[in-house]
C-alpha atoms as a PDB file:
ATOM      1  CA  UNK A   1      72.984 105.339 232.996  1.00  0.00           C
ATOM      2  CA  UNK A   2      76.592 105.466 231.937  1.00  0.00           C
ATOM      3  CA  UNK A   3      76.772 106.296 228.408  1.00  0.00           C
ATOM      4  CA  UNK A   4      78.450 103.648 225.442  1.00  0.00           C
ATOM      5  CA  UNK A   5      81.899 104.147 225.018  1.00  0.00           C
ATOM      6  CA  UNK A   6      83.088 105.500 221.290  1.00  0.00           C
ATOM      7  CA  UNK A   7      83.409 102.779 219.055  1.00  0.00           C
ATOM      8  CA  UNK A   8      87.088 103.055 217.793  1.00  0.00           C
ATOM      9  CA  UNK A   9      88.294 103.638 213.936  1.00  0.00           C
ATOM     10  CA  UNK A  10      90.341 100.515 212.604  1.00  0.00           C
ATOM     11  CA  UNK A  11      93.665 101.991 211.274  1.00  0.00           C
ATOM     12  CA  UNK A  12      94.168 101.637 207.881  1.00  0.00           C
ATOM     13  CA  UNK A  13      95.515  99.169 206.180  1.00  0.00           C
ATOM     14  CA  UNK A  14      99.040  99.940 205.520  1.00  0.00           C
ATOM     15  CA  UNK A  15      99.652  97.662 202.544  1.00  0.00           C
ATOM     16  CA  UNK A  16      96.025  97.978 201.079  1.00  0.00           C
ATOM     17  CA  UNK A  17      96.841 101.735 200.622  1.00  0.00           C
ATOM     18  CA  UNK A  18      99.875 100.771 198.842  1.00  0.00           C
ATOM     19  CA  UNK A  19      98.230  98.309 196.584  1.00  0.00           C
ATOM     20  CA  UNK A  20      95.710 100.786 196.142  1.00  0.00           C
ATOM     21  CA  UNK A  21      97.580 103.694 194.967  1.00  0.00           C
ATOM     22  CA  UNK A  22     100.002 101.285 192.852  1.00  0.00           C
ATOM     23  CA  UNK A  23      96.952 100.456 190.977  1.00  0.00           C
ATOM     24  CA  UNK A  24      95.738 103.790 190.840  1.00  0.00           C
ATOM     25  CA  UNK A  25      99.086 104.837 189.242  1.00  0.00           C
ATOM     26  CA  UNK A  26      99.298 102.231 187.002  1.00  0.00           C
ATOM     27  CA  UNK A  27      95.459 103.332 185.652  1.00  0.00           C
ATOM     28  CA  UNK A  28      96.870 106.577 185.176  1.00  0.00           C
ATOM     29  CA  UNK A  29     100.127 105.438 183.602  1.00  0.00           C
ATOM     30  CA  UNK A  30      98.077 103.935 181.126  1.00  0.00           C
ATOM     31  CA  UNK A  31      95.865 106.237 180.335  1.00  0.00           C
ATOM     32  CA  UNK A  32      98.362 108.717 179.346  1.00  0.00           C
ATOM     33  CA  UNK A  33      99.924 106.185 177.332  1.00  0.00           C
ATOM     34  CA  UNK A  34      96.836 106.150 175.350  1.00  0.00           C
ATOM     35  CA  UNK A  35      96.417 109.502 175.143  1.00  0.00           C
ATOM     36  CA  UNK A  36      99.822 110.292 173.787  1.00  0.00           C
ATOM     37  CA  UNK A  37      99.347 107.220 171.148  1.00  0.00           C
ATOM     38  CA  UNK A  38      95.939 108.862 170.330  1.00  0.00           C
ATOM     39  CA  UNK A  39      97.494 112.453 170.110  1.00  0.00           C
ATOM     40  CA  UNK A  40     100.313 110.989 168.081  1.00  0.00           C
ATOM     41  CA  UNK A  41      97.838 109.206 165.180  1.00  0.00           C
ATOM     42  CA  UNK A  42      95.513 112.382 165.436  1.00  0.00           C
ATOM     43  CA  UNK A  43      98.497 114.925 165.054  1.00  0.00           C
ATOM     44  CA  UNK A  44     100.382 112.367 162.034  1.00  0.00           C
ATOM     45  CA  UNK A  45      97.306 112.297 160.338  1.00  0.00           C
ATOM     46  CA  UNK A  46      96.437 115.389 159.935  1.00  0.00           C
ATOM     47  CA  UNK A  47      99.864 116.557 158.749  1.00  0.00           C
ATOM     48  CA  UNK A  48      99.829 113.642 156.171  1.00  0.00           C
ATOM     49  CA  UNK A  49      96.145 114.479 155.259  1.00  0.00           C
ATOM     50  CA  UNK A  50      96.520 118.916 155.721  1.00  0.00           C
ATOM     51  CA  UNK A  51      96.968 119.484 151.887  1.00  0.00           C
ATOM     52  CA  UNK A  52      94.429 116.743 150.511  1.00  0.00           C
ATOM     53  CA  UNK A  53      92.127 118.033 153.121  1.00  0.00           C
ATOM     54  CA  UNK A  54      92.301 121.557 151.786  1.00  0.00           C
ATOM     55  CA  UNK A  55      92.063 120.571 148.002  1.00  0.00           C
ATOM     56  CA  UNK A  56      89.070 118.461 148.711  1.00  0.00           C
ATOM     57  CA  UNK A  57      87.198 121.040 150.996  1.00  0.00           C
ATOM     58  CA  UNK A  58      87.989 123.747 148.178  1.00  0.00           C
ATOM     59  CA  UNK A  59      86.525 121.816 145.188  1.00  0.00           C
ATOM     60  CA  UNK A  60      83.773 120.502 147.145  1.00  0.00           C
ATOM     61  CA  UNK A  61      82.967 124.456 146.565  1.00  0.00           C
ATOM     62  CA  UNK A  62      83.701 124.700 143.041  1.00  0.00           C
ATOM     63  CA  UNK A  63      82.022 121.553 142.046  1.00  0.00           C
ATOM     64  CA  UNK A  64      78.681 122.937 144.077  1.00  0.00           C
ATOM     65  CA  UNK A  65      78.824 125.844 142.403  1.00  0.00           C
ATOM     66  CA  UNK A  66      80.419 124.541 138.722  1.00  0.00           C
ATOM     67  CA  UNK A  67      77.648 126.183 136.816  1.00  0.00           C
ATOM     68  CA  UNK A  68      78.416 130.029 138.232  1.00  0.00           C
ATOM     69  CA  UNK A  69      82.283 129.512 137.571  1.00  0.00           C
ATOM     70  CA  UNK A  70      82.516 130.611 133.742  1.00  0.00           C
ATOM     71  CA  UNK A  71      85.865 128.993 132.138  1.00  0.00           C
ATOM     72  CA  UNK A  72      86.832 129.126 128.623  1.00  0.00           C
ATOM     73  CA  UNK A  73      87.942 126.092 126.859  1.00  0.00           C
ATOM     74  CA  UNK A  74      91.294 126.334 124.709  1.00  0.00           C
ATOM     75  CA  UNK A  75      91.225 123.915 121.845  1.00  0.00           C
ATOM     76  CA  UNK A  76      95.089 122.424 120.038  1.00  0.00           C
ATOM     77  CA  UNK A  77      95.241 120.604 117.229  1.00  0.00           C
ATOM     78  CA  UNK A  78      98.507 119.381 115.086  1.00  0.00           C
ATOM     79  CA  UNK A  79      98.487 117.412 111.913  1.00  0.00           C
ATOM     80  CA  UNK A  80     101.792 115.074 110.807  1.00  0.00           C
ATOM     81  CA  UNK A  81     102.103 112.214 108.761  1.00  0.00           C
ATOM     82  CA  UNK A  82     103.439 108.965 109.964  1.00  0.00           C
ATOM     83  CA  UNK A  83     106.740 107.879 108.037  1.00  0.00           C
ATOM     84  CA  UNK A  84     106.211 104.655 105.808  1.00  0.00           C
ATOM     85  CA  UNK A  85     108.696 102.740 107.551  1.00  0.00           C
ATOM     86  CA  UNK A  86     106.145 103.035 110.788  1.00  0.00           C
ATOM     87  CA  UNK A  87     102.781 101.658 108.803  1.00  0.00           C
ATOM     88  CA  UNK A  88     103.220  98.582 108.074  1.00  0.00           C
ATOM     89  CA  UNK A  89     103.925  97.973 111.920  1.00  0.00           C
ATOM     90  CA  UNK A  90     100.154  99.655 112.303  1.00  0.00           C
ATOM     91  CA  UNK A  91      98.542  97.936 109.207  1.00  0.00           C
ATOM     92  CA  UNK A  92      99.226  94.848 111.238  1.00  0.00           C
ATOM     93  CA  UNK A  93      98.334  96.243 114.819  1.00  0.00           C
ATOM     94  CA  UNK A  94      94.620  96.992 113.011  1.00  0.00           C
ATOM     95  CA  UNK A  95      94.712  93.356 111.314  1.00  0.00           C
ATOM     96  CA  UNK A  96      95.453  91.683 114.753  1.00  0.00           C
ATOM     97  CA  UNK A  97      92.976  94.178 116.699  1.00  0.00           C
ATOM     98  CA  UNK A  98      95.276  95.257 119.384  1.00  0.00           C
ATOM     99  CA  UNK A  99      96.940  98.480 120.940  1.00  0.00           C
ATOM    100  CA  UNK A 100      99.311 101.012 119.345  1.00  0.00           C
ATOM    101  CA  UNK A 101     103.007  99.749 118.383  1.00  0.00           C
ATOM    102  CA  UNK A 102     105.775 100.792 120.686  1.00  0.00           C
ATOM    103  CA  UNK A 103     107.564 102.308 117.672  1.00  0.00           C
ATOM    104  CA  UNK A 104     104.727 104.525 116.508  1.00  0.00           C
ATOM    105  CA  UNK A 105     103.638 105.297 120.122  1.00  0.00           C
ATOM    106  CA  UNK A 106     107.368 106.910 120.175  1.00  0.00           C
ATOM    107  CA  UNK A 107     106.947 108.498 117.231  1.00  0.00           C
ATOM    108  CA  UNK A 108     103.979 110.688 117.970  1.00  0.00           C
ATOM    109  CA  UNK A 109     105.785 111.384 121.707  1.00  0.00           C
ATOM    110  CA  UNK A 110     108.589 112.889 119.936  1.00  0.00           C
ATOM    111  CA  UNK A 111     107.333 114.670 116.617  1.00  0.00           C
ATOM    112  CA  UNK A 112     103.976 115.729 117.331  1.00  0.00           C
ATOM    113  CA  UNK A 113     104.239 116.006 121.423  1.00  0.00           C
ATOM    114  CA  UNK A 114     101.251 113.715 121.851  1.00  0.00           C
ATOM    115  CA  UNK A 115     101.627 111.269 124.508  1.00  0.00           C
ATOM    116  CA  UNK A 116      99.603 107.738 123.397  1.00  0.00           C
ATOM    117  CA  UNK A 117      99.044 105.617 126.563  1.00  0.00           C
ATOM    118  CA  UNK A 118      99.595 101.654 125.935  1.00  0.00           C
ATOM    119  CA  UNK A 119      96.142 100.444 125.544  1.00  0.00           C
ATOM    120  CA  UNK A 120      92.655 100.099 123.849  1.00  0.00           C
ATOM    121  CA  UNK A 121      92.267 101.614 119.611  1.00  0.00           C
ATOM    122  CA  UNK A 122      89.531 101.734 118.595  1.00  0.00           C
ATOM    123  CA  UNK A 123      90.008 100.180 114.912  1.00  0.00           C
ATOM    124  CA  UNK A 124      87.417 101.448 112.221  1.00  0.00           C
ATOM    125  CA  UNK A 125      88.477 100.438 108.211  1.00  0.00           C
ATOM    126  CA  UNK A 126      91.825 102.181 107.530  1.00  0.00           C
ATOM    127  CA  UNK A 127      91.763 104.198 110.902  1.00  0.00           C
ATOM    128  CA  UNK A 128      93.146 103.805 114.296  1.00  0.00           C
ATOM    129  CA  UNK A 129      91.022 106.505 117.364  1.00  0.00           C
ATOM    130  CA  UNK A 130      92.453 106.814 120.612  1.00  0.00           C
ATOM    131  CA  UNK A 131      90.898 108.757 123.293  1.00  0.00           C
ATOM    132  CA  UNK A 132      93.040 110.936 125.717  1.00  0.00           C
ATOM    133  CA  UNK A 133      90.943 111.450 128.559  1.00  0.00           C
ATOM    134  CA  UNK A 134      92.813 113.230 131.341  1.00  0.00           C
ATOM    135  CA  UNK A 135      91.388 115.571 133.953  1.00  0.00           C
ATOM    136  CA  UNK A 136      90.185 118.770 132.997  1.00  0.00           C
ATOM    137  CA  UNK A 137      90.550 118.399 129.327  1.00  0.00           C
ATOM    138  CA  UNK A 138      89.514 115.664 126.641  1.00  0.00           C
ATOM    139  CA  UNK A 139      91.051 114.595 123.550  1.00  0.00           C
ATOM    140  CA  UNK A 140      91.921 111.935 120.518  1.00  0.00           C
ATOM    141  CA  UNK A 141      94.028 111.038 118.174  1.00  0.00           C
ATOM    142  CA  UNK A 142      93.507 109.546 114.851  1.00  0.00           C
ATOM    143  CA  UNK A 143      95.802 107.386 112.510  1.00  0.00           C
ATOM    144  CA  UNK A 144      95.202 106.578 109.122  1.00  0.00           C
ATOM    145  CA  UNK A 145      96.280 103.197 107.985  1.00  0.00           C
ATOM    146  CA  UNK A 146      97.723 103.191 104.351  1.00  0.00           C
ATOM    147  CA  UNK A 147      98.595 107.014 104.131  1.00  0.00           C
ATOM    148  CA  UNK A 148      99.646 107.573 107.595  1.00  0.00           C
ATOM    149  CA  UNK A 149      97.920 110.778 108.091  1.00  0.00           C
ATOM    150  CA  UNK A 150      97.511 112.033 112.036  1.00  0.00           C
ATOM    151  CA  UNK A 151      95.153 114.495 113.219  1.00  0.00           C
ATOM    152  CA  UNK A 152      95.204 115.089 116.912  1.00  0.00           C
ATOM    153  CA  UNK A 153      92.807 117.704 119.231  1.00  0.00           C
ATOM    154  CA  UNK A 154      92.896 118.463 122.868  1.00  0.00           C
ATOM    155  CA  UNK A 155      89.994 120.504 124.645  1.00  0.00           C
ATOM    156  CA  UNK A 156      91.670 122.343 128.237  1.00  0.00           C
ATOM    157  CA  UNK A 157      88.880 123.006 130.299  1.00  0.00           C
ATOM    158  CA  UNK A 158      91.234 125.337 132.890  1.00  0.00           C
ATOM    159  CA  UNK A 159      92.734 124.859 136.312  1.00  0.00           C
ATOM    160  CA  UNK A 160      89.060 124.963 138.353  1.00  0.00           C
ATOM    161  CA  UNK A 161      87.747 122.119 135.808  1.00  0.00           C
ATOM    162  CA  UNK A 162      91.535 119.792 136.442  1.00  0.00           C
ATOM    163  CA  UNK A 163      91.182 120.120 140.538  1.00  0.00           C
ATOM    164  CA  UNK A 164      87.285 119.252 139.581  1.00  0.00           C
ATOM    165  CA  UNK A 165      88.583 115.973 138.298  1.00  0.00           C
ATOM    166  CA  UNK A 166      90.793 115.519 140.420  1.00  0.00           C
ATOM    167  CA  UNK A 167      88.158 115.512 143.014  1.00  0.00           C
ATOM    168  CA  UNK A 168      86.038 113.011 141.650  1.00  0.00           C
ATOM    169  CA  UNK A 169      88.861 110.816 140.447  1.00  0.00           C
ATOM    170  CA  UNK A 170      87.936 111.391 136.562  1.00  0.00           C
ATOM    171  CA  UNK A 171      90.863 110.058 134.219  1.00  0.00           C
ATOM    172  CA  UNK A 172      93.518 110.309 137.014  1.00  0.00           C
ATOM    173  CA  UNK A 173      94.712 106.933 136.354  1.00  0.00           C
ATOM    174  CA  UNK A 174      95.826 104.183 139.098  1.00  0.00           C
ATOM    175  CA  UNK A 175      98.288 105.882 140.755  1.00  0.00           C
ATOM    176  CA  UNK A 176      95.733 108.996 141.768  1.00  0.00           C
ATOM    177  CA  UNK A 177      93.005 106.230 142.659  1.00  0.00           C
ATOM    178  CA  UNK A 178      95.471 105.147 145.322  1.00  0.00           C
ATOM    179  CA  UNK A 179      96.293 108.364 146.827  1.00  0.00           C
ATOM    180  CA  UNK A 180      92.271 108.681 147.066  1.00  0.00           C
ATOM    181  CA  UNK A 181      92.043 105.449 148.974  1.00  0.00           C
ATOM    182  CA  UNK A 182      94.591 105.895 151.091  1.00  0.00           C
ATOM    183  CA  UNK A 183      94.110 109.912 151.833  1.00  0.00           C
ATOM    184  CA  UNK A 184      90.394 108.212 152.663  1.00  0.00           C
ATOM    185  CA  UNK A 185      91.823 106.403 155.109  1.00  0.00           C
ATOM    186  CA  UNK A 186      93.826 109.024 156.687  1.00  0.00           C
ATOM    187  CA  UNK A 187      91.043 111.201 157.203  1.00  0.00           C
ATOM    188  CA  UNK A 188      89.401 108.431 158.869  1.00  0.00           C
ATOM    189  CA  UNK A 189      91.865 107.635 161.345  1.00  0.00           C
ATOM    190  CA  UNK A 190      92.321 111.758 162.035  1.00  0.00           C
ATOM    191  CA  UNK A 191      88.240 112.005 162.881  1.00  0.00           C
ATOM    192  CA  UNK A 192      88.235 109.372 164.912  1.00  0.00           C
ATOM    193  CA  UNK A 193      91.083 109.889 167.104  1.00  0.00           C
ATOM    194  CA  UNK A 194      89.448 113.302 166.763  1.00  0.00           C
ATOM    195  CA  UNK A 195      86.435 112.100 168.636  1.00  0.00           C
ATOM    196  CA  UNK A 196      88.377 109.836 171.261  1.00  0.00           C
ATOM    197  CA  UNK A 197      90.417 113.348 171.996  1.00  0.00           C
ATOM    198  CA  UNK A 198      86.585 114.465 172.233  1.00  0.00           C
ATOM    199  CA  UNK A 199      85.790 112.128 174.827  1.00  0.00           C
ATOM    200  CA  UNK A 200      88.508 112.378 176.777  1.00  0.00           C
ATOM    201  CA  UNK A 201      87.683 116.307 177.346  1.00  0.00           C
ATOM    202  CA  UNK A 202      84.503 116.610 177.243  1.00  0.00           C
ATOM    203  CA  UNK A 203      84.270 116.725 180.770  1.00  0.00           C
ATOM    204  CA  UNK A 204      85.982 119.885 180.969  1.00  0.00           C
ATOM    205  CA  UNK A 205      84.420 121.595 177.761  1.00  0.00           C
ATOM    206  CA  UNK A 206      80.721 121.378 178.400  1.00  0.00           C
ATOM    207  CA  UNK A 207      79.585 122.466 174.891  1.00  0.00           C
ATOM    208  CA  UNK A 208      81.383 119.691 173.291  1.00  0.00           C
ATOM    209  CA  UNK A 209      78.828 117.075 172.853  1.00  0.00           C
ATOM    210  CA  UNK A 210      75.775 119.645 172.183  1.00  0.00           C
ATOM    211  CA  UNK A 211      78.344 120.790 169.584  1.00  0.00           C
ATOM    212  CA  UNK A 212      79.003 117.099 167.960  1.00  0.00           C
ATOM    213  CA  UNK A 213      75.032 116.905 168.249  1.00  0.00           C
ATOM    214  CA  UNK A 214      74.241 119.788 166.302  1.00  0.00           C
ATOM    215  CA  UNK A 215      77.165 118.584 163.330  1.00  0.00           C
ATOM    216  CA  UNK A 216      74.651 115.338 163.306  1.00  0.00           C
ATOM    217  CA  UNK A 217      71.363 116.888 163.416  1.00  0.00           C
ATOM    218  CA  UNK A 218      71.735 119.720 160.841  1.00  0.00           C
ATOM    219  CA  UNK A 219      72.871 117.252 157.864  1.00  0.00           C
ATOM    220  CA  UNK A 220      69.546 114.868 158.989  1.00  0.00           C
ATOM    221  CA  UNK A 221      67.334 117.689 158.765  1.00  0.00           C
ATOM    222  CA  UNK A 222      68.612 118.924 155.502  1.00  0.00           C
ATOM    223  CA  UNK A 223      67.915 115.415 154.278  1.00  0.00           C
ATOM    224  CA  UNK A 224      64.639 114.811 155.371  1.00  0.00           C
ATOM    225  CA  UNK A 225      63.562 117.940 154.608  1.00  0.00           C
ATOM    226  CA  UNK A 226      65.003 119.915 152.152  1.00  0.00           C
ATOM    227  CA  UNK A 227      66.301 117.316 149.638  1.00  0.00           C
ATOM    228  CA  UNK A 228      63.787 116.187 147.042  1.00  0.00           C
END
């Protein structure tokens, strides 16, 4: 029996190759477009976000351990006396119920160094109480009416107790409530581009997902376990 001729290979497709590795180049084109837009938010971010990232990860510590950090409190007080051209413009800021005048706000900014903010009193019978609240210290001023006595008092709490607030955003004001927000933000965009950077190596760093794993687990079992 004569034996079955081979069965011949069909060539190749000349232009099927081409459109092949045209689209195979044009994957990869894009692909490292990504990548560099992905290394370009991770790299931004983390330059923008390299300074709140440190302050935040360092009082994280010295809020967990405020108790063992000892810090003594320093205490100023000044007296003065409001002229009597300046009362009568406060008699009738406690009659009407509202904030400090501009004029006497001025005042205790340039004789007594006390800096008022524009806002809420706190009227009681013949005496005007604001609070200064800032971080890392506490304090009030106090106005009396008809004889324009001032007594003012400010309680530092030290550096460690001023990055605590800052921190947590106590009497920062607006303008520190932003920066929070958008140093939030920041941070998110850095970790997440973080994790598509992740991704995209994984395949050639083989602890990288039991890694990621073990950042997930460790927090869970702390929570379910060891928190009460």
């Amino acid at each position: 029996m004569n034996a079955a001729p081979p069965t011949e290979l069909s060539a190749p497709n000349p232009e099927a190759v081409a459109a092949e590795r045209a689209r195979a180049k044009k994957r990869a084109q894009r692909r490292a477009a990504f990548l560099r837009q992905i290394m370009r938010w991770h790299w931004i971010s983390a330059a923008v976000c390299l300074v709140g990232m440190i302050l935040f990860a360092a009082t994280g510590v010295t809020l967990n351990h405020a108790g063992d950090i000892k810090a003594e409190p320093r205490t100023t007080t000044r007296d003065g006396e409001l002229p009597a051209e300046l009362r009568p413009a406060l008699q009738a800021a406690e009659a009407a119920g509202g904030e400090l005048p501009e004029s006497v706000r001025r005042w205790l900014a340039e004789d007594l160094k006390v800096k008022a903010p524009a806002g809420p009193v706190e009227w009681s019978p013949g005496e005007a109480y604001v609070a200064l609240p800032g971080p890392g210290s506490d304090g009030w001023i106090t106005l009396e009416t008809q004889s324009g006595a001032v007594a003012y008092e400010r309680t530092d709490r030290g550096l460690v107790a001023y990055l605590n607030d800052l921190h947590k955003g106590r009497n920062t004001g607006p303008a520190w409530s932003w920066f929070i927000d958008i140093f939030s933000v920041g941070c998110l965009v850095f970790c997440i581009t973080g994790l598509i950077l992740l991704q995209l190596h994984a395949h050639a760093r083989k602890s990288t997902w039991p890694l990621v794993g073990l950042g997930v687990v460790i927090p869970v079992l702390l929570i379910l376990f060891l928190i009460h």
